[in-house]
PDB file of N, CA and C in Angstrom:
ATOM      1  N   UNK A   1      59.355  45.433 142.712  1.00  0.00           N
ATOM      2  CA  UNK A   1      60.774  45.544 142.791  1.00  0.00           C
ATOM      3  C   UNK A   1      61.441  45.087 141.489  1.00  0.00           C
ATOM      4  N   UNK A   2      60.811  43.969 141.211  1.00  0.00           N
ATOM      5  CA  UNK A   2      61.288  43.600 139.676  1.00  0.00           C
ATOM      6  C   UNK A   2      61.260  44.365 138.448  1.00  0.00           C
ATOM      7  N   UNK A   3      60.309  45.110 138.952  1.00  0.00           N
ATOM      8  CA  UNK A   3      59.742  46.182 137.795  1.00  0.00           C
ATOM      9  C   UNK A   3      60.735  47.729 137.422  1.00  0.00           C
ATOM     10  N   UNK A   4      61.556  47.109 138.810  1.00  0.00           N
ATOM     11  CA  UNK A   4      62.731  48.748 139.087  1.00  0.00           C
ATOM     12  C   UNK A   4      63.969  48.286 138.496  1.00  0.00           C
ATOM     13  N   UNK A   5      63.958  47.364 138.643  1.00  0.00           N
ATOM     14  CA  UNK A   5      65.609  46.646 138.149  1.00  0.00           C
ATOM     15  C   UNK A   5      65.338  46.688 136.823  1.00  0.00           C
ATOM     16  N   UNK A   6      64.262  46.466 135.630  1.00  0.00           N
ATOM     17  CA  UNK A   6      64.262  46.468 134.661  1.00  0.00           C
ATOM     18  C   UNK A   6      64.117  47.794 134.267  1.00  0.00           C
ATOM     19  N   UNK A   7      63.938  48.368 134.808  1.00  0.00           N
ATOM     20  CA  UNK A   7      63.394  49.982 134.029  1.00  0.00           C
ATOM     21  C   UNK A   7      64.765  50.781 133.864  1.00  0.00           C
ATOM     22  N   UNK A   8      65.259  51.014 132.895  1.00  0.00           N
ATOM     23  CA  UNK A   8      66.776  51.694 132.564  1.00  0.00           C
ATOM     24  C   UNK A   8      66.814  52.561 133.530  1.00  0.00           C
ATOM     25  N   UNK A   9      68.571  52.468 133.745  1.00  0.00           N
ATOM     26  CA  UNK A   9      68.592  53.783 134.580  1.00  0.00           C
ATOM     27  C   UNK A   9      68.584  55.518 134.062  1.00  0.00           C
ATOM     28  N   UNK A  10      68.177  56.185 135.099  1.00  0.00           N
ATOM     29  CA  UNK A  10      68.332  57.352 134.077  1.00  0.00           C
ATOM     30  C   UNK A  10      69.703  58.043 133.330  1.00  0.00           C
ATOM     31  N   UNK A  11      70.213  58.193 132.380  1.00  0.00           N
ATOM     32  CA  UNK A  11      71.559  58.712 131.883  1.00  0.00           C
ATOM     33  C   UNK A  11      72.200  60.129 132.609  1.00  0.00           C
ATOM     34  N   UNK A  12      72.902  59.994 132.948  1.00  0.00           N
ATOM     35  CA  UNK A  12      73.828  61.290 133.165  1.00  0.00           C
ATOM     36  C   UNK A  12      74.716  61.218 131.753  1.00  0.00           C
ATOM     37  N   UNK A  13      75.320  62.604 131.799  1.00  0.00           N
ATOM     38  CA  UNK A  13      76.428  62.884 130.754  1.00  0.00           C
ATOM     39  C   UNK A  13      77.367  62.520 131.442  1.00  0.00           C
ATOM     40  N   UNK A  14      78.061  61.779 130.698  1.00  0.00           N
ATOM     41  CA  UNK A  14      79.617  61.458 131.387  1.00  0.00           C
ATOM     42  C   UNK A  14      80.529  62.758 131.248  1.00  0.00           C
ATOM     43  N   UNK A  15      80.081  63.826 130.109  1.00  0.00           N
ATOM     44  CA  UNK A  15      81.052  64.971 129.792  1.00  0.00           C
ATOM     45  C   UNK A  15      80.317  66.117 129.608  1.00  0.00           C
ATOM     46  N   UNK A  16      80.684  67.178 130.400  1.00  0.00           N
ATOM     47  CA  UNK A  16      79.752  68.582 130.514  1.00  0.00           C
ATOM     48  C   UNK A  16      79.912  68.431 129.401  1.00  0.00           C
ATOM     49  N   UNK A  17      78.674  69.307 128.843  1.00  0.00           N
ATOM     50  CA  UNK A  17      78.718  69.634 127.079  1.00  0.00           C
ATOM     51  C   UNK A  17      79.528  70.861 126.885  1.00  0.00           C
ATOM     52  N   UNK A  18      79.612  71.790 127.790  1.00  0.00           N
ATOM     53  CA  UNK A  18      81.028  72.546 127.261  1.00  0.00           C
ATOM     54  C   UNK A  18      82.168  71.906 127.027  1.00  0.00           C
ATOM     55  N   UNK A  19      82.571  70.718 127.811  1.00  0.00           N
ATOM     56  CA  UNK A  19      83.897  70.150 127.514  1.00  0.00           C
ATOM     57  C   UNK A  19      83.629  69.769 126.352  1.00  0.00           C
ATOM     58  N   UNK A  20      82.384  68.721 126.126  1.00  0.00           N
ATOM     59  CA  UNK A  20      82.002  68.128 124.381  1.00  0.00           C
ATOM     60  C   UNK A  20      82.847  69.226 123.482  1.00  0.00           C
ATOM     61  N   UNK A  21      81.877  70.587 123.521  1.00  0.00           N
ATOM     62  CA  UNK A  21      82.337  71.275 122.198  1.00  0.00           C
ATOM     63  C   UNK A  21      83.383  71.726 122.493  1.00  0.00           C
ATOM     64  N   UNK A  22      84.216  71.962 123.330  1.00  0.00           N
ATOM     65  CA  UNK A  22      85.544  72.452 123.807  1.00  0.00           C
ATOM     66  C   UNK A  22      86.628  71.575 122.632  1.00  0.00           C
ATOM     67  N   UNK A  23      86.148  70.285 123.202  1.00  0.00           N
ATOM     68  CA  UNK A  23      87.022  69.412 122.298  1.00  0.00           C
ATOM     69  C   UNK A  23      86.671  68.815 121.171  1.00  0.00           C
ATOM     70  N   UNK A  24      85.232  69.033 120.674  1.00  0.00           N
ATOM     71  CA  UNK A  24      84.865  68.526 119.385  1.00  0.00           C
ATOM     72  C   UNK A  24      85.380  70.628 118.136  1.00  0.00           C
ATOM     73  N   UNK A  25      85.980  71.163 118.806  1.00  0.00           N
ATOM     74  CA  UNK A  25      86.223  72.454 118.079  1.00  0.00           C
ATOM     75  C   UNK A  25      87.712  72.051 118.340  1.00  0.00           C
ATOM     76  N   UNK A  26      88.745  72.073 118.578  1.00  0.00           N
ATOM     77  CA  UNK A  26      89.672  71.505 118.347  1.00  0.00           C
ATOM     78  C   UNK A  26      89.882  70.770 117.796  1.00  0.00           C
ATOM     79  N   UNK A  27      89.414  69.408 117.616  1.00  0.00           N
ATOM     80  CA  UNK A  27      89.283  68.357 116.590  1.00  0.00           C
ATOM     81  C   UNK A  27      89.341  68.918 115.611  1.00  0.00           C
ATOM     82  N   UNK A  28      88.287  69.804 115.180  1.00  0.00           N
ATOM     83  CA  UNK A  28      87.606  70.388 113.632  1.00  0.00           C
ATOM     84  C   UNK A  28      88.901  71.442 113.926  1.00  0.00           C
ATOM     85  N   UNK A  29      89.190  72.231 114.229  1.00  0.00           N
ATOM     86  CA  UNK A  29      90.007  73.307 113.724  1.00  0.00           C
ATOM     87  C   UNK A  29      91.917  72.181 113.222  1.00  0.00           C
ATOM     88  N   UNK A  30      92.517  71.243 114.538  1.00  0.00           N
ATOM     89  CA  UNK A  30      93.282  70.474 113.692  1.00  0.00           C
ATOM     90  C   UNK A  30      92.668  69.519 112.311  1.00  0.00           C
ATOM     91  N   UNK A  31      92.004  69.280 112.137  1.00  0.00           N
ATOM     92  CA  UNK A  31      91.391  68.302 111.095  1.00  0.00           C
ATOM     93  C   UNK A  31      91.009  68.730 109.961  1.00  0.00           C
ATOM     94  N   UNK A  32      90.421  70.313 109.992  1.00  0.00           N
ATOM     95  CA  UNK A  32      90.469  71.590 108.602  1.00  0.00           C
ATOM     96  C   UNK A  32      92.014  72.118 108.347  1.00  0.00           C
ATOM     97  N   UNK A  33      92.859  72.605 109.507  1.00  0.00           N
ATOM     98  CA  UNK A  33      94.091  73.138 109.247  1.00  0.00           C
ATOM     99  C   UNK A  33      95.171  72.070 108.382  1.00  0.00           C
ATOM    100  N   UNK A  34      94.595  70.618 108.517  1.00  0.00           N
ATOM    101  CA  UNK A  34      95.969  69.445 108.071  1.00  0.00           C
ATOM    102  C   UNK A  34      95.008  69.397 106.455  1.00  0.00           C
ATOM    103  N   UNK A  35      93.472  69.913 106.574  1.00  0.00           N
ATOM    104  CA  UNK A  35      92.584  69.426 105.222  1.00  0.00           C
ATOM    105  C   UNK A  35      93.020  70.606 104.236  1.00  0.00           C
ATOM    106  N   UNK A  36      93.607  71.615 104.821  1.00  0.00           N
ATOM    107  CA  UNK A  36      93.838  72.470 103.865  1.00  0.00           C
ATOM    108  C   UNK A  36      95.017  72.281 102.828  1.00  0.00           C
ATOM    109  N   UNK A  37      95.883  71.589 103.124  1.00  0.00           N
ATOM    110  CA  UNK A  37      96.852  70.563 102.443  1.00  0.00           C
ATOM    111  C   UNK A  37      96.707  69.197 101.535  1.00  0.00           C
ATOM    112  N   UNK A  38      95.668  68.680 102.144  1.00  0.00           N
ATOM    113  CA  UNK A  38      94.854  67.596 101.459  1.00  0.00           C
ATOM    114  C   UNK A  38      95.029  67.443 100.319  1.00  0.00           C
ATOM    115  N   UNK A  39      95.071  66.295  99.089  1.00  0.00           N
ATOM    116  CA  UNK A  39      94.707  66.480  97.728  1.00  0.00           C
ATOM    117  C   UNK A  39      92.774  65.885  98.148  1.00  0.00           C
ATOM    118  N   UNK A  40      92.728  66.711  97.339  1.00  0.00           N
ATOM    119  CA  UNK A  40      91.103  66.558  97.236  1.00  0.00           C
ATOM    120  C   UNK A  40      89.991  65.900  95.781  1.00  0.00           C
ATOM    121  N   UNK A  41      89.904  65.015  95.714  1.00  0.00           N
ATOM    122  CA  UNK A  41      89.553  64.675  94.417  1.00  0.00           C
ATOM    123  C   UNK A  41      88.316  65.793  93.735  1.00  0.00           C
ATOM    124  N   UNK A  42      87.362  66.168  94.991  1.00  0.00           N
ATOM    125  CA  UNK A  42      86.578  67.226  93.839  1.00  0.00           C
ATOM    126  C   UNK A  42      87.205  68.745  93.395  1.00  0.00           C
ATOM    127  N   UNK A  43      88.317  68.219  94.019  1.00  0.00           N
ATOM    128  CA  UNK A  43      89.571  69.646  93.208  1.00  0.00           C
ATOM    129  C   UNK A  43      90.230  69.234  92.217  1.00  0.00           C
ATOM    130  N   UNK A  44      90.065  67.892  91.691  1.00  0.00           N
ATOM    131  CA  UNK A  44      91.326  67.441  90.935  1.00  0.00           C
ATOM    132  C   UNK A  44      92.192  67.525  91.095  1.00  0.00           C
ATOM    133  N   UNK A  45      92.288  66.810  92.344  1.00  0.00           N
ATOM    134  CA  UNK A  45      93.796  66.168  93.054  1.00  0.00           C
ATOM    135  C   UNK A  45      94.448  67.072  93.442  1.00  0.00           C
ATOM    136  N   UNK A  46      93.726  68.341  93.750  1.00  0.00           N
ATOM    137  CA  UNK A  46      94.688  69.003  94.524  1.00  0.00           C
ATOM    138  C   UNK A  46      94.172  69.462  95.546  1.00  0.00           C
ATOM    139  N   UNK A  47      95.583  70.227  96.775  1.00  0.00           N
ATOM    140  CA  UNK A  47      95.089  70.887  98.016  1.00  0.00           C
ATOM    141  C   UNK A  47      94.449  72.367  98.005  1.00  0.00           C
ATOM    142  N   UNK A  48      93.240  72.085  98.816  1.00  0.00           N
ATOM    143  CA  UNK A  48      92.846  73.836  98.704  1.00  0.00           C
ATOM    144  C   UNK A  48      93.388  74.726  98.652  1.00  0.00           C
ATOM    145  N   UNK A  49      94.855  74.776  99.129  1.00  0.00           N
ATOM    146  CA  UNK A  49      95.904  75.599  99.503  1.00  0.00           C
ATOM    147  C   UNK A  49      96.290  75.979  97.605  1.00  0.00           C
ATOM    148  N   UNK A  50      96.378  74.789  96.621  1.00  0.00           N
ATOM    149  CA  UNK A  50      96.561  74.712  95.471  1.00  0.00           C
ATOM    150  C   UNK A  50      96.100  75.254  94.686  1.00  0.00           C
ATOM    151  N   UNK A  51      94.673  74.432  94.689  1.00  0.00           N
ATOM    152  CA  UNK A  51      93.247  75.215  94.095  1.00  0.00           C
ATOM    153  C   UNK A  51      93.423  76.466  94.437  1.00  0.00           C
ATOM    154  N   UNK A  52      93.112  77.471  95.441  1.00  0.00           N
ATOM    155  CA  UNK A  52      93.650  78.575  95.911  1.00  0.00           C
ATOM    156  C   UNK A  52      93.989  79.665  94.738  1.00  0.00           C
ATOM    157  N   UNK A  53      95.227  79.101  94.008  1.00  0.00           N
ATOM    158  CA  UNK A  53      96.102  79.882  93.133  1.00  0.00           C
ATOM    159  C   UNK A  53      95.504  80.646  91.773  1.00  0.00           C
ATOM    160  N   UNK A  54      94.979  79.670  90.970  1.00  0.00           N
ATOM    161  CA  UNK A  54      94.202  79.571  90.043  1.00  0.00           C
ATOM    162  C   UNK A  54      93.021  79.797  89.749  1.00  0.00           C
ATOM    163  N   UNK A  55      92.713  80.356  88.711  1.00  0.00           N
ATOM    164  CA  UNK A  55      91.699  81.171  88.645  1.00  0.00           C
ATOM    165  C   UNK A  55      90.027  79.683  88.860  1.00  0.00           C
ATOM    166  N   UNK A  56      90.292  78.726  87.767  1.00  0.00           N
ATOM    167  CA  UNK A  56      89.157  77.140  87.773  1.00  0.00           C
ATOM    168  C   UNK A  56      89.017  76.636  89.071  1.00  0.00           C
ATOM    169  N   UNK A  57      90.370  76.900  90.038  1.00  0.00           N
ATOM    170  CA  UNK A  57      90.798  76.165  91.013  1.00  0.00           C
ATOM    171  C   UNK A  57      89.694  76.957  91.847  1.00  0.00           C
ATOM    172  N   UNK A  58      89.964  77.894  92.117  1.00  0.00           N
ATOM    173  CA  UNK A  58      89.426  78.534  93.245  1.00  0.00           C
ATOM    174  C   UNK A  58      87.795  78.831  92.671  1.00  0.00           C
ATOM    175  N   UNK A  59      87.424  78.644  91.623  1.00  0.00           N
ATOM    176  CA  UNK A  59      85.913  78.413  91.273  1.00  0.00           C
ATOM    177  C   UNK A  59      85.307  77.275  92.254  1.00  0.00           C
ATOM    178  N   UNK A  60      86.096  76.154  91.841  1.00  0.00           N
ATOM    179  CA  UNK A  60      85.873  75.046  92.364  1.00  0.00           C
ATOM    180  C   UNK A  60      85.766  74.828  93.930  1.00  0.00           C
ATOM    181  N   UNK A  61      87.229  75.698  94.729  1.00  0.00           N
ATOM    182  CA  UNK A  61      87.381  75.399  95.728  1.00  0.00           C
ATOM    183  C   UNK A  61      86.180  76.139  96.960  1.00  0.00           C
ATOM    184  N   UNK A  62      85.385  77.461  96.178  1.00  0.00           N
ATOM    185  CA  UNK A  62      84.249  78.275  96.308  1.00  0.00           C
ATOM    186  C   UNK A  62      83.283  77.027  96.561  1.00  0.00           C
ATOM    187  N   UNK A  63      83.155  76.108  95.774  1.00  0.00           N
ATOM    188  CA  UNK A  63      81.641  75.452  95.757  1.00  0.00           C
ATOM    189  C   UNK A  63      82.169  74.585  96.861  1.00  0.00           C
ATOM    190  N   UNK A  64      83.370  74.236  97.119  1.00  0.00           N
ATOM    191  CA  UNK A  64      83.564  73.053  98.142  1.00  0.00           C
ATOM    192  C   UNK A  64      83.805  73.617  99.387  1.00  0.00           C
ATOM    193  N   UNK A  65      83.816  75.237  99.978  1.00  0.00           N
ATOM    194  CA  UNK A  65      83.673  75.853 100.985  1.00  0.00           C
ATOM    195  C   UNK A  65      82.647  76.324 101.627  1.00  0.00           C
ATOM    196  N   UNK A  66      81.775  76.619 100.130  1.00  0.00           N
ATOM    197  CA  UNK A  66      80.204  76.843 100.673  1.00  0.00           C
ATOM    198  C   UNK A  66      79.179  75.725 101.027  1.00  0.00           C
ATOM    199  N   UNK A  67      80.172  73.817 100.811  1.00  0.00           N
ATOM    200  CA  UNK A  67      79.407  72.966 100.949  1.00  0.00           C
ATOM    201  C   UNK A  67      79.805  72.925 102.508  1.00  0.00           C
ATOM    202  N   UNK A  68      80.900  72.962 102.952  1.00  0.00           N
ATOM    203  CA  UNK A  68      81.004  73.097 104.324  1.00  0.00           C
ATOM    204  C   UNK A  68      80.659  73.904 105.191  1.00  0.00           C
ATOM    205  N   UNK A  69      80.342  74.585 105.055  1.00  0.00           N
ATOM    206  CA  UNK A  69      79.693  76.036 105.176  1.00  0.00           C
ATOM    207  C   UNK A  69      77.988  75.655 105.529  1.00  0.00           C
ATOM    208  N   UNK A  70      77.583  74.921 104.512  1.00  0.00           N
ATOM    209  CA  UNK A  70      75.996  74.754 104.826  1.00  0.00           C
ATOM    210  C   UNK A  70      76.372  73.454 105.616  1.00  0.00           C
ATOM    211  N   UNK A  71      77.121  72.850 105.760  1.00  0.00           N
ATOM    212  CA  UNK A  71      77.120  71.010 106.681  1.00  0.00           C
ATOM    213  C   UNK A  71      77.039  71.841 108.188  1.00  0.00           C
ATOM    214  N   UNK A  72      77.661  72.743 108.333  1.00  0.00           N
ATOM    215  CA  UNK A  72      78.407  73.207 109.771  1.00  0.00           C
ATOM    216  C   UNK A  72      77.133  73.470 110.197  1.00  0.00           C
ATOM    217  N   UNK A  73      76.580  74.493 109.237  1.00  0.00           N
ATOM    218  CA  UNK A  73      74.938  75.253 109.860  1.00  0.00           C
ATOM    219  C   UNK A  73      73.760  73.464 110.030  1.00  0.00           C
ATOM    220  N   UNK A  74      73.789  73.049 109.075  1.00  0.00           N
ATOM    221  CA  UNK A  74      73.039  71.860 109.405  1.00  0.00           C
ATOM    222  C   UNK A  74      73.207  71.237 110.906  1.00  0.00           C
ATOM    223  N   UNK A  75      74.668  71.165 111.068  1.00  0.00           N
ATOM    224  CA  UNK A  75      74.900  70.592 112.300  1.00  0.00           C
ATOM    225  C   UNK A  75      74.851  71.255 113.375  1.00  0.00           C
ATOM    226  N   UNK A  76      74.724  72.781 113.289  1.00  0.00           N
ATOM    227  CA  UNK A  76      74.079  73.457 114.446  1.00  0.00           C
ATOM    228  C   UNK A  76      72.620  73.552 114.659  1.00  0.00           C
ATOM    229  N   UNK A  77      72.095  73.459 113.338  1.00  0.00           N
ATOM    230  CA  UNK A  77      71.009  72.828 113.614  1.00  0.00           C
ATOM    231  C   UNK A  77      70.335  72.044 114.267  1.00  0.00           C
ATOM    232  N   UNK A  78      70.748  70.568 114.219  1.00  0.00           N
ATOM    233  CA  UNK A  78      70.762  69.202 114.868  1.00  0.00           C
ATOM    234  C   UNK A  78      71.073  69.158 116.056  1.00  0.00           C
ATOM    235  N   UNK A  79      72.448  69.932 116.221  1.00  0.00           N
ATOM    236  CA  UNK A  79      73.122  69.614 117.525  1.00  0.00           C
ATOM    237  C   UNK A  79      73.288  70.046 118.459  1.00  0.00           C
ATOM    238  N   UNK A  80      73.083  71.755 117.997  1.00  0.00           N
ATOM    239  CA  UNK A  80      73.325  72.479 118.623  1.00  0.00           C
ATOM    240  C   UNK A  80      74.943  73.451 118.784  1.00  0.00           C
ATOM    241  N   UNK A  81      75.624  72.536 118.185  1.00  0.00           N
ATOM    242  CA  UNK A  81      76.686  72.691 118.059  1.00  0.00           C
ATOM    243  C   UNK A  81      77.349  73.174 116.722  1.00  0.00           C
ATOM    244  N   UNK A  82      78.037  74.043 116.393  1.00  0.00           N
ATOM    245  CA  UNK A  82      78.435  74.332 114.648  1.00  0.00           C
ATOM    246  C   UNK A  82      79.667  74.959 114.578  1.00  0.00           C
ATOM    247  N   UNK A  83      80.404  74.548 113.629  1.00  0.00           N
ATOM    248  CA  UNK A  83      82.032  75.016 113.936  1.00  0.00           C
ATOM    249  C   UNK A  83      82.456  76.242 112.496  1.00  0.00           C
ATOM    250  N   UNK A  84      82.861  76.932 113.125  1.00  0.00           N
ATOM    251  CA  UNK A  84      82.733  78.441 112.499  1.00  0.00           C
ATOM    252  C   UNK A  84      83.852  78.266 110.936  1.00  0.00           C
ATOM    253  N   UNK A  85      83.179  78.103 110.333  1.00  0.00           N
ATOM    254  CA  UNK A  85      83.581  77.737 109.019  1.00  0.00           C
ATOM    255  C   UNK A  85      84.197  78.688 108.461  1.00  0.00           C
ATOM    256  N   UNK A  86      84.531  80.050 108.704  1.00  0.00           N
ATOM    257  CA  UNK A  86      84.629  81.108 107.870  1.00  0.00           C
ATOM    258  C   UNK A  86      86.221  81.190 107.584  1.00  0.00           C
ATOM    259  N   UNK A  87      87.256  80.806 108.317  1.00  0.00           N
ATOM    260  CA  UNK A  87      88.354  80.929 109.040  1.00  0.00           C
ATOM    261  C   UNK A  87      89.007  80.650 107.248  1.00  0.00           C
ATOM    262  N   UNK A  88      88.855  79.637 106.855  1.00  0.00           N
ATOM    263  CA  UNK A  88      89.812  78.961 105.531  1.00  0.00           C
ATOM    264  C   UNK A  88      89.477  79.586 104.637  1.00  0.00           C
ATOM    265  N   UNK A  89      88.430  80.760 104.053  1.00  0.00           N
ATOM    266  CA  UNK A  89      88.346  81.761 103.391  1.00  0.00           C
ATOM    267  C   UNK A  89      89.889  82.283 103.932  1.00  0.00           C
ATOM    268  N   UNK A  90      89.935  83.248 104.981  1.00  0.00           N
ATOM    269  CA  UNK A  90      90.799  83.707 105.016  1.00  0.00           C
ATOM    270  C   UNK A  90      91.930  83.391 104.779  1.00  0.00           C
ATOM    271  N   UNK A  91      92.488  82.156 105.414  1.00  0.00           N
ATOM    272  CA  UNK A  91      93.927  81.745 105.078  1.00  0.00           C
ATOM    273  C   UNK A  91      94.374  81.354 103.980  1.00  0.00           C
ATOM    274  N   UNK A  92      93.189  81.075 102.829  1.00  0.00           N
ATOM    275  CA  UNK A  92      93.372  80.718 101.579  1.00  0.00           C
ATOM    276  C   UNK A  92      93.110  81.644 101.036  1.00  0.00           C
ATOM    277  N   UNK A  93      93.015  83.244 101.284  1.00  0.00           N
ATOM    278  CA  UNK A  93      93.297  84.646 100.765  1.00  0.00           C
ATOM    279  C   UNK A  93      92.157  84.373  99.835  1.00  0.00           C
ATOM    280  N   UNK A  94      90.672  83.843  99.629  1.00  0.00           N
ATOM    281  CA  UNK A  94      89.769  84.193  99.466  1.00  0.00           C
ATOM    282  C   UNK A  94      88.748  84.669  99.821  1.00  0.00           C
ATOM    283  N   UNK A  95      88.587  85.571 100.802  1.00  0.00           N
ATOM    284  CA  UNK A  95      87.415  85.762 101.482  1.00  0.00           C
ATOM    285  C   UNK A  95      86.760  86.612 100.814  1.00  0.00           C
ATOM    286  N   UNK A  96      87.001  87.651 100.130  1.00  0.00           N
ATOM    287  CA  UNK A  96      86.531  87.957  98.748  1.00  0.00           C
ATOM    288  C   UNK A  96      85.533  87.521  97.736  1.00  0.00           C
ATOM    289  N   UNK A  97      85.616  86.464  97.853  1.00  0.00           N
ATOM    290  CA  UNK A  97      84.946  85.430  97.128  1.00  0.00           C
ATOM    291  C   UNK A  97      83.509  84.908  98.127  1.00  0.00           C
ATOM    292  N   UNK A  98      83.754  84.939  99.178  1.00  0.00           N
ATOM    293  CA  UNK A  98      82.561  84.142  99.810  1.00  0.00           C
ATOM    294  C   UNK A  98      81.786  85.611  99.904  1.00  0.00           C
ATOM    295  N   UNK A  99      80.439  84.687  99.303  1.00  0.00           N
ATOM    296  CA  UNK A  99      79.066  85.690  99.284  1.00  0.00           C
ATOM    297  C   UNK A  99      78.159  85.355 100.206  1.00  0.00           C
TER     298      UNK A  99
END
């Protein structure tokens, strides 16, 4: 009997995992939409929205979309879970650019 009280109990999820990603994709879609405004130091202080304009800018802002881009896939990897990165190409009128 002693041997039952010590043995962990088994875990349930406290949260269907659809709700998980339900609300861990909301998070990420407010938290990219307010980042697109951001000053960003590997932009040189500016917002992607900024970078955007310019020809260096949007060189730059390329390498810092395709780094999110491979984090997202990593983390679907891991998690199972991966949040569709493609979206801020568009609104930052580069999609052009992503290869």
């Amino acid at each position: 009997m002693a041997e039952e009280r010590d043995a962990p109990a088994q875990s349930r999820r406290a949260v269907p995992k659809y709700v998980e990603r339900e609300v861990m994709k909301r998070f990420l879609d407010d938290h990219y939409r307010k980042w697109l405004d951001d000053k960003l130091p590997t932009l040189g202080g500016r917002s992607p929205r900024e970078a955007a304009r310019d020809f260096d800018g949007r060189e730059e802002l390329v390498a810092v979309l395709k780094d999110l881009e491979n984090l997202e896939a990593r983390r679907r990897k891991d998690t199972g879970f991966g949040y569709d990165a493609r979206w801020p190409w568009r609104d930052l009128g580069i999609e052009h650019l992503r290869r």
